[in-house]
Protein backbone atom coordinates (compact mmCIF):
# COMPACT_ATOMS: atom_id res chain seq x y z
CA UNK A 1 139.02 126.56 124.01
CA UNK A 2 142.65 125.68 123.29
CA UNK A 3 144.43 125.50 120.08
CA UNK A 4 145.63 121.99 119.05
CA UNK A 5 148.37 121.24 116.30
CA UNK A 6 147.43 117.64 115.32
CA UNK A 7 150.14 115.42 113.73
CA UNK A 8 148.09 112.72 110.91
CA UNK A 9 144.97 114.13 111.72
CA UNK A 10 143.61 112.73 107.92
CA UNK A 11 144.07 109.28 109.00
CA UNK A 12 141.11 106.76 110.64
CA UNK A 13 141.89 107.81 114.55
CA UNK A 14 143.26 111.18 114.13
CA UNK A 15 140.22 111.82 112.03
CA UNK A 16 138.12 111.35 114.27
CA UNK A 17 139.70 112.92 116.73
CA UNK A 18 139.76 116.26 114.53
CA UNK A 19 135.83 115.87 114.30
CA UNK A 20 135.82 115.67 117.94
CA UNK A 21 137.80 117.82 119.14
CA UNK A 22 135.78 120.98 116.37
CA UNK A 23 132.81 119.46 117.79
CA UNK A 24 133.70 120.34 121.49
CA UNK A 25 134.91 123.93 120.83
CA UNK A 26 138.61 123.19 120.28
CA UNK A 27 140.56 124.90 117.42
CA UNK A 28 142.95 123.07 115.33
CA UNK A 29 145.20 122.64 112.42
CA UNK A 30 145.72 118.81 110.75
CA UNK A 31 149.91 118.12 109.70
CA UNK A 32 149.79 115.36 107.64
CA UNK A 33 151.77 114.50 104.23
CA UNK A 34 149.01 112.28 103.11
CA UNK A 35 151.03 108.99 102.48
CA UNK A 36 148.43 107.06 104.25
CA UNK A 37 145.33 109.45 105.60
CA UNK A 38 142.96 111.37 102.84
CA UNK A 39 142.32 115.38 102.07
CA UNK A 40 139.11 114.76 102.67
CA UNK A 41 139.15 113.55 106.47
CA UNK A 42 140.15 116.97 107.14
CA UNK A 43 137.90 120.29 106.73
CA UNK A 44 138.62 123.10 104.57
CA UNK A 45 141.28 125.21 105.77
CA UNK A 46 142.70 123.28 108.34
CA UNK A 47 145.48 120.98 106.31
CA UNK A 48 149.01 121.59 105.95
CA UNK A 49 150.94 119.55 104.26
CA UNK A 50 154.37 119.10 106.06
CA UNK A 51 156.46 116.36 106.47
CA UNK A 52 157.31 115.50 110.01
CA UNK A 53 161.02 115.31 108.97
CA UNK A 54 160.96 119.18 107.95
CA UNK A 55 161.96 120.42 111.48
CA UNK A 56 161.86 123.99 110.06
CA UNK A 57 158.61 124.06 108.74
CA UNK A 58 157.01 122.74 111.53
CA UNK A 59 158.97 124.98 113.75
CA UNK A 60 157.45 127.95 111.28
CA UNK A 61 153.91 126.50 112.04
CA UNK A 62 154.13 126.59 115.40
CA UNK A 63 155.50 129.79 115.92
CA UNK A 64 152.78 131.59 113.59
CA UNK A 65 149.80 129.34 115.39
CA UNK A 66 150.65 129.39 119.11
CA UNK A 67 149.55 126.19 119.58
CA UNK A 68 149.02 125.07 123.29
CA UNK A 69 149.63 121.16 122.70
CA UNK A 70 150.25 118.73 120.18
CA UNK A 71 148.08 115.18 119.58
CA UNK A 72 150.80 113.28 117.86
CA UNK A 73 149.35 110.37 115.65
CA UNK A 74 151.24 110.48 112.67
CA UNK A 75 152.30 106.77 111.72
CA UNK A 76 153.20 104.04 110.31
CA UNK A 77 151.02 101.16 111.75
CA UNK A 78 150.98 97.69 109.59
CA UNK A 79 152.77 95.07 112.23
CA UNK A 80 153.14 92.66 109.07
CA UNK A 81 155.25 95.56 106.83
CA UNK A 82 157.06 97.04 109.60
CA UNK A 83 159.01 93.10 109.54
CA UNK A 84 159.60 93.40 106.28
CA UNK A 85 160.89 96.87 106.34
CA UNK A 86 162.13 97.85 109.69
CA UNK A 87 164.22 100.73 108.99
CA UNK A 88 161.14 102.43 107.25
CA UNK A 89 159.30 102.23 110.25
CA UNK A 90 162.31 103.51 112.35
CA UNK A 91 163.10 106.42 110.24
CA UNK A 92 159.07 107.58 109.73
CA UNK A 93 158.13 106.73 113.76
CA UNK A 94 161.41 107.41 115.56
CA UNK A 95 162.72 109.89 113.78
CA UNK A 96 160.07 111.94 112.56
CA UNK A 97 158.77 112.04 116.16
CA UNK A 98 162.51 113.31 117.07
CA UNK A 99 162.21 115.86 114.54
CA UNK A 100 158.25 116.94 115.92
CA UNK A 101 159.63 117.06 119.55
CA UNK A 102 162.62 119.12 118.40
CA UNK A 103 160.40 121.53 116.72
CA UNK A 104 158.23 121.45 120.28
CA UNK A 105 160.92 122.91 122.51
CA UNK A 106 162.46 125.18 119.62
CA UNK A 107 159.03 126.75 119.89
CA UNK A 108 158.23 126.32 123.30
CA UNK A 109 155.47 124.03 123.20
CA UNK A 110 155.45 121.72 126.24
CA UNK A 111 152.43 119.55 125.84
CA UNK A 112 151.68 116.28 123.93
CA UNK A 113 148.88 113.98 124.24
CA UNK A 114 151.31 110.55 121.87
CA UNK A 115 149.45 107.81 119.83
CA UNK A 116 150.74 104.72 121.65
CA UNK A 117 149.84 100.99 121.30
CA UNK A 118 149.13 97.87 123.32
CA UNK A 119 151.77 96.52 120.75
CA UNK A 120 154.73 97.45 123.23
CA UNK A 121 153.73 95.06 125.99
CA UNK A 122 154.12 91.98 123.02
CA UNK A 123 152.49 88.81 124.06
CA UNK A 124 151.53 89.55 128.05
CA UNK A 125 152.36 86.77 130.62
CA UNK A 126 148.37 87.79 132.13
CA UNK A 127 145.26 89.52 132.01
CA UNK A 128 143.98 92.24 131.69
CA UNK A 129 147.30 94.12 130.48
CA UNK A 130 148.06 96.63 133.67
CA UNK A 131 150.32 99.76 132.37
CA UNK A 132 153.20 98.64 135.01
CA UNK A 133 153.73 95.50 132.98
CA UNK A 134 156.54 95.29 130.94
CA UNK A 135 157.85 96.47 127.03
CA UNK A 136 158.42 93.44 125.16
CA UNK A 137 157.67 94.53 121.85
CA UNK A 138 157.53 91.52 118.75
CA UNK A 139 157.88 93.52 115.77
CA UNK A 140 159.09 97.20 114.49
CA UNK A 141 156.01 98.73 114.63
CA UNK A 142 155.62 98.17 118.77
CA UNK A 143 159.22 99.01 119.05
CA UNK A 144 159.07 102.39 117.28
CA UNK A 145 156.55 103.16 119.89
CA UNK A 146 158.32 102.57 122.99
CA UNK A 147 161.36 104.00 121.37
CA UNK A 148 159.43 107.19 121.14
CA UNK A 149 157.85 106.30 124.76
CA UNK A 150 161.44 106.33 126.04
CA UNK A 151 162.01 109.29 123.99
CA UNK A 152 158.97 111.36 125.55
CA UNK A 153 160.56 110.48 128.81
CA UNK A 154 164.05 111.75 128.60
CA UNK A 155 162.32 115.20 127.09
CA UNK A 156 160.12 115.16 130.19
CA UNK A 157 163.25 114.92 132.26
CA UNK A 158 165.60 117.32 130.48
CA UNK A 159 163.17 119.23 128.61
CA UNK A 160 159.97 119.78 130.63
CA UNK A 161 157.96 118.29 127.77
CA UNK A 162 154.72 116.75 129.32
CA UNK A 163 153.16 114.02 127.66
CA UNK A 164 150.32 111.49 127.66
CA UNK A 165 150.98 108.22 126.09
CA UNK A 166 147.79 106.42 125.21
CA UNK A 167 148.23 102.64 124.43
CA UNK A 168 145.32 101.47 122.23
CA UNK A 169 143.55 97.87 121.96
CA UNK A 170 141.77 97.06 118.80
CA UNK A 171 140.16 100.54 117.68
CA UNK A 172 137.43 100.10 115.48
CA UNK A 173 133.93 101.73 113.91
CA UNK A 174 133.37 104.59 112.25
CA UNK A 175 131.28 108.20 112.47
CA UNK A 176 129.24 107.87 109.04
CA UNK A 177 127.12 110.87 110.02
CA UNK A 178 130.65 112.56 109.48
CA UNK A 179 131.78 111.06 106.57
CA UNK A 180 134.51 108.82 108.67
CA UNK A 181 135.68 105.45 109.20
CA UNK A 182 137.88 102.93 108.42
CA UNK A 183 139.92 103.10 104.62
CA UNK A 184 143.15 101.54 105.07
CA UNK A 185 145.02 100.09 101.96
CA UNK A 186 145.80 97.46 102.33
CA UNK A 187 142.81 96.83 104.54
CA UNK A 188 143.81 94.79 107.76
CA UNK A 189 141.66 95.25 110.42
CA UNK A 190 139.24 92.79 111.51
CA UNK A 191 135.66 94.10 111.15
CA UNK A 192 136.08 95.84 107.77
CA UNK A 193 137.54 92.95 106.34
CA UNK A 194 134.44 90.82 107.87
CA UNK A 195 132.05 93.85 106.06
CA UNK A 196 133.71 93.16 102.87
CA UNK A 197 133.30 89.76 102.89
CA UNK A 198 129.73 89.66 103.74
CA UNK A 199 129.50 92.02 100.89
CA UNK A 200 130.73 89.87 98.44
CA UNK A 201 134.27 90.71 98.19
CA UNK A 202 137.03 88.27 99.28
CA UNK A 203 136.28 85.66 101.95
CA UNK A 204 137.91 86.03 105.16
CA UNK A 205 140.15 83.73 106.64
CA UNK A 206 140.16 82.84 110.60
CA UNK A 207 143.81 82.36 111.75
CA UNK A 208 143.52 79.07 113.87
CA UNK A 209 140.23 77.52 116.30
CA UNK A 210 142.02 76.20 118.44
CA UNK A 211 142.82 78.44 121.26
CA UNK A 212 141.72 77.92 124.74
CA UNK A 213 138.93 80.14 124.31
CA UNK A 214 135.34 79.20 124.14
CA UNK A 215 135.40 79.01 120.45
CA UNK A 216 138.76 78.98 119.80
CA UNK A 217 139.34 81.87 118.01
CA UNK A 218 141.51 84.72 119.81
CA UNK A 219 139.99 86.78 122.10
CA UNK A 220 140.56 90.81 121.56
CA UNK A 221 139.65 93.73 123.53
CA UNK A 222 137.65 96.20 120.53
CA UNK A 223 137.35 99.97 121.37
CA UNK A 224 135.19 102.26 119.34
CA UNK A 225 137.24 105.18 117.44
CA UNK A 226 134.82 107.82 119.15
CA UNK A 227 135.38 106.29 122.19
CA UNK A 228 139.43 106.99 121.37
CA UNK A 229 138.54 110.23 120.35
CA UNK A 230 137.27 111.05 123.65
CA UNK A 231 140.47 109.83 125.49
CA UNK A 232 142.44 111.92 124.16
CA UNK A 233 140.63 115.00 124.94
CA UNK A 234 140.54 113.94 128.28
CA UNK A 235 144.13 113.43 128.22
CA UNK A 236 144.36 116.91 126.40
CA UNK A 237 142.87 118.09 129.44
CA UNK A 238 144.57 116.65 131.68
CA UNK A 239 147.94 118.43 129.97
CA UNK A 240 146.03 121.83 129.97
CA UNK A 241 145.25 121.28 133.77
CA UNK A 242 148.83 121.01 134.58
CA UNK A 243 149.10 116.92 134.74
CA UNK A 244 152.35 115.18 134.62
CA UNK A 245 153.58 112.67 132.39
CA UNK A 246 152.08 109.41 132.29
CA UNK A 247 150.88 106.57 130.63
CA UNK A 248 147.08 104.74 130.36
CA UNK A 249 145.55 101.95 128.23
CA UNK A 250 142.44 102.98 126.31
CA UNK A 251 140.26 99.99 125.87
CA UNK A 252 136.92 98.30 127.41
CA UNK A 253 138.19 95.92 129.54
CA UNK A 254 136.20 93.06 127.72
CA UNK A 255 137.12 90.62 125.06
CA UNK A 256 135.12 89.31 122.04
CA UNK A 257 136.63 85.87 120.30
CA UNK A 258 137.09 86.56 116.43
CA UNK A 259 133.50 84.28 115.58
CA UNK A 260 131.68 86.33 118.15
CA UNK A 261 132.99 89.18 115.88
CA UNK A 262 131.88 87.01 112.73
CA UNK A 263 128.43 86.43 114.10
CA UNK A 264 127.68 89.80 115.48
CA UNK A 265 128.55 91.61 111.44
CA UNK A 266 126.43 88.23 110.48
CA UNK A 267 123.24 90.04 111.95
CA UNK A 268 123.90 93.82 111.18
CA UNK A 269 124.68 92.96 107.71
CA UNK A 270 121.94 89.65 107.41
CA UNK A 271 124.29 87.79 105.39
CA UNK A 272 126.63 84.82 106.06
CA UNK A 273 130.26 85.92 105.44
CA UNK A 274 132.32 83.22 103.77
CA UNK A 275 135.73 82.32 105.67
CA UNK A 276 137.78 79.60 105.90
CA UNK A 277 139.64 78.30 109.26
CA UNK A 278 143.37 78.69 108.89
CA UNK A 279 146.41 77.79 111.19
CA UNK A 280 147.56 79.98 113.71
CA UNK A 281 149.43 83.27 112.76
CA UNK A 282 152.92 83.36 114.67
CA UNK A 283 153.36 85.30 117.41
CA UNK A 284 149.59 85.63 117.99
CA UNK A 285 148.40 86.36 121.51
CA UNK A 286 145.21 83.73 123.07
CA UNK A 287 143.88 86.85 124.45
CA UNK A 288 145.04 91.08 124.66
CA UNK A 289 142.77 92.64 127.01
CA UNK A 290 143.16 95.84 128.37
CA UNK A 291 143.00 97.14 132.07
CA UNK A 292 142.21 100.57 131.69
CA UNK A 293 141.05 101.50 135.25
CA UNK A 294 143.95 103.89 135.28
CA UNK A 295 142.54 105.88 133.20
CA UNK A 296 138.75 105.75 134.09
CA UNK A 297 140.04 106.90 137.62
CA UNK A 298 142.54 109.60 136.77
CA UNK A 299 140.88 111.24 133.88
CA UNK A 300 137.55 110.84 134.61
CA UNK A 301 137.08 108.65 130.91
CA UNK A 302 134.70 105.43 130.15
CA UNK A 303 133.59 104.13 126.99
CA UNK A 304 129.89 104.85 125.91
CA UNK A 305 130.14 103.62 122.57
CA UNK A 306 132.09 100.24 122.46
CA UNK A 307 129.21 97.72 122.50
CA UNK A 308 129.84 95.19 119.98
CA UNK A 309 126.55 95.85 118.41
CA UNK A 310 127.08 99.44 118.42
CA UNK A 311 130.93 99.42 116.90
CA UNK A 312 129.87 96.61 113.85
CA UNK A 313 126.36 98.98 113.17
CA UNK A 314 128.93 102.09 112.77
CA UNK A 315 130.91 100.65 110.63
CA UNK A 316 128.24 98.93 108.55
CA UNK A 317 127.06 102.21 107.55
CA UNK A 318 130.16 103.75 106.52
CA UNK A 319 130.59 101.01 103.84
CA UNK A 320 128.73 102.84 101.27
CA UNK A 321 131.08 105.69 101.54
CA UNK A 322 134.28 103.89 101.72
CA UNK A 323 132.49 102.47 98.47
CA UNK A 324 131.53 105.06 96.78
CA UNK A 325 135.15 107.31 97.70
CA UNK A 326 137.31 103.81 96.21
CA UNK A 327 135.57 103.94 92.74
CA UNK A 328 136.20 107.56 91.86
C-alpha cells in the first residue's frame, strides 16, 4: 500500500481514479480548490482544499502526510476557452504545476504519475499517434501540457523528479455504482451531450459529414474513465518499482466515427436523438487514434472496459444522478 497525494482528485478522471486507487488498497488524500470538480466526488475525510499556487501549504501537506508520489490532474481542460483566455490557462496549468513540483522537491517527494493529453501532438501527419511523434500543439490548453511535459523533464534532469506522463484520447463513461461520471459545466464532451439530447434537452449538432471516413463524421479513439483509472496505477507502479521517466498514450487503439457514437446511445437509450449536420469545426482532425502499444508492453496495461457498448451503457446510467445532483 502506498500513500498517494492526488492533485483535482474531485474532478471526472481524478475521481475515478480516487475510487480506484481506495478500491485497490492505496491510501490517499484529494487537493483540489473545487473551481471545477465537486465535494462530493471525494469521500469523507480525504479533501483539502488548497490552491495549487499556495506553495507553502502544499509543502505543509506533504511534510505532515509522507506521501510516496503524486497523481497530478488538476486542470484546466476546455480547448474552446483556453483561446479565448490563454493566460488563464498558462497561469492555472503552468504555473500551478511549477508551484506543485516546487513543493515536491522542498519536501522530497520524487514521484509523479502527470495528466497529459493527446492535445500536444495537434493535428498528426498519420495514424495511430506513436509517442515519438512530434508536439505541435493548436491551442493553450495542449500547450500548457507540453509546457509542463518540458517542465517534468528538466526536474528529471536537475532534480531527480521521476515522472509518468499519460497522454489521453477521448476519456469517457462513468462508475454509477459509485456515484461518478461525467458533470462538466459547460458540458462538452461528446456522449453526454448525445445522452442529453436523447433525453430531451438540446439537440446536438454534428460538426461536418464530410470527412473521408465511412460516414463522414470524424473518427475518435474513446477510452473508458475506469480504464484511465487503471493506467495510472500501473504507471504509479511503475514509479514505486523504480521506473524512469517516460511517456505513453492511454487509449484503445480503435476509432468510432461521431454517428457510430450517435447510433450506439440511439440503442442504450431507445430513443432517436435530434441533431442537425453542421460545417466543419476549424482545426478539427479526420481521425486521432492512439497507438498505445507502449504502454500495454511496458506496464503490463490493456483496456477491459472500452467497448462502445459498454462506455455509452455506463454513462447512461449515471444520468439520473447527474440529474438529480443539478436540480438541488
Amino acid at each position: 500500500m502506498a500513500k498517494i497525494l492526488v492533485t483535482g482528485g474531485a474532478g471526472y478522471i481524478g475521481s475515478h481514479t480516487v475510487h480506484l486507487l481506495l478500491k485497490s488498497g492505496h491510501d490517499c488524500i484529494v487537493v483540489d480548490n473545487l473551481a471545477k470538480g465537486y465535494r462530493h466526488n471525494v469521500p469523507d475525510g480525504r479533501l483539502r482544499e488548497i490552491p495549487l499556487a499556495d506553495t507553502e501549504g502544499l509543502f505543509q501537506l506533504m511534510t505532515a502526510e509522507g506521501f510516496d508520489a503524486v497523481i497530478h490532474f488538476a486542470a484546466f481542460i476546455a480547448v474552446g476557452e483556453s483561446t479565448q483566455v490563454p493566460e488563464t490557462y498558462f497561469i492555472n496549468n503552468v504555473s500551478g504545476s511549477l508551484s506543485l513540483f516546487d513543493a515536491m522537491i522542498r519536501a522530497n517527494l520524487k514521484r509523479i504519475v502527470f495528466s497529459s493529453t493527446a492535445a500536444v501532438y495537434g493535428t498528426p501527419a498519420k495514424m495511430p499517434i506513436t509517442e515519438d511523434m512530434p508536439h505541435q500543439a493548436e491551442s493553450p490548453y495542449g500547450e500548457s501540457k507540453v509546457m509542463v511535459e518540458t517542465l517534468l523533464q528538466w526536474f528529471d534532469r536537475y532534480r531527480g523528479l521521476k515522472s509518468v506522463c499519460l497522454r489521453y484520447f477521448n476519456a469517457c463513461g462513468a462508475e454509477p455504482d459509485a456515484g461518478l461520471g461525467e458533470e462538466h459545466v459547460p458540458e462538452t464532451h461528446l456522449i453526454p451531450l448525445l445522452l442529453r439530447a436523447a433525453a430531451g434537452e438540446k439537440p446536438i449538432t454534428v460538426f461536418g459529414d464530410d470527412y473521408p471516413t465511412k460516414d463522414g463524421s470524424n473518427l475518435r479513439d474513446y477510452i473508458h474513465v475506469m480504464d484511465l483509472a487503471s493506467a495510472h496505477l500501473a504507471a504509479l507502479q511503475y514509479l514505486l518499482d523504480g521506473g524512469a521517466s517516460d511517456q505513453f498514450n492511454v487509449g484503445t487503439g480503435e476509432g468510432y466515427t461521431v454517428l457510430e457514437v450517435m447510433r450506439a446511445v440511439e440503442t442504450a437509450t431507445g430513443r432517436a436523438v435530434p441533431h442537425t449536420i453542421g460545417p466543419r469545426r476549424s482545426g478539427d482532425p479526420v481521425a486521432l487514434i492512439a497507438d498505445s502499444t507502449k504502454l500495454r508492453q511496458r506496464l503490463g496495461w490493456s483496456p477491459t472496459r472500452s467497448a462502445l457498448t459498454d462506455v455509452v451503457r455506463d454513462a447512461w446510467k449515471f444520468e439520473p444522478i447527474r440529474i438529480a445532483r443539478a436540480v438541488k
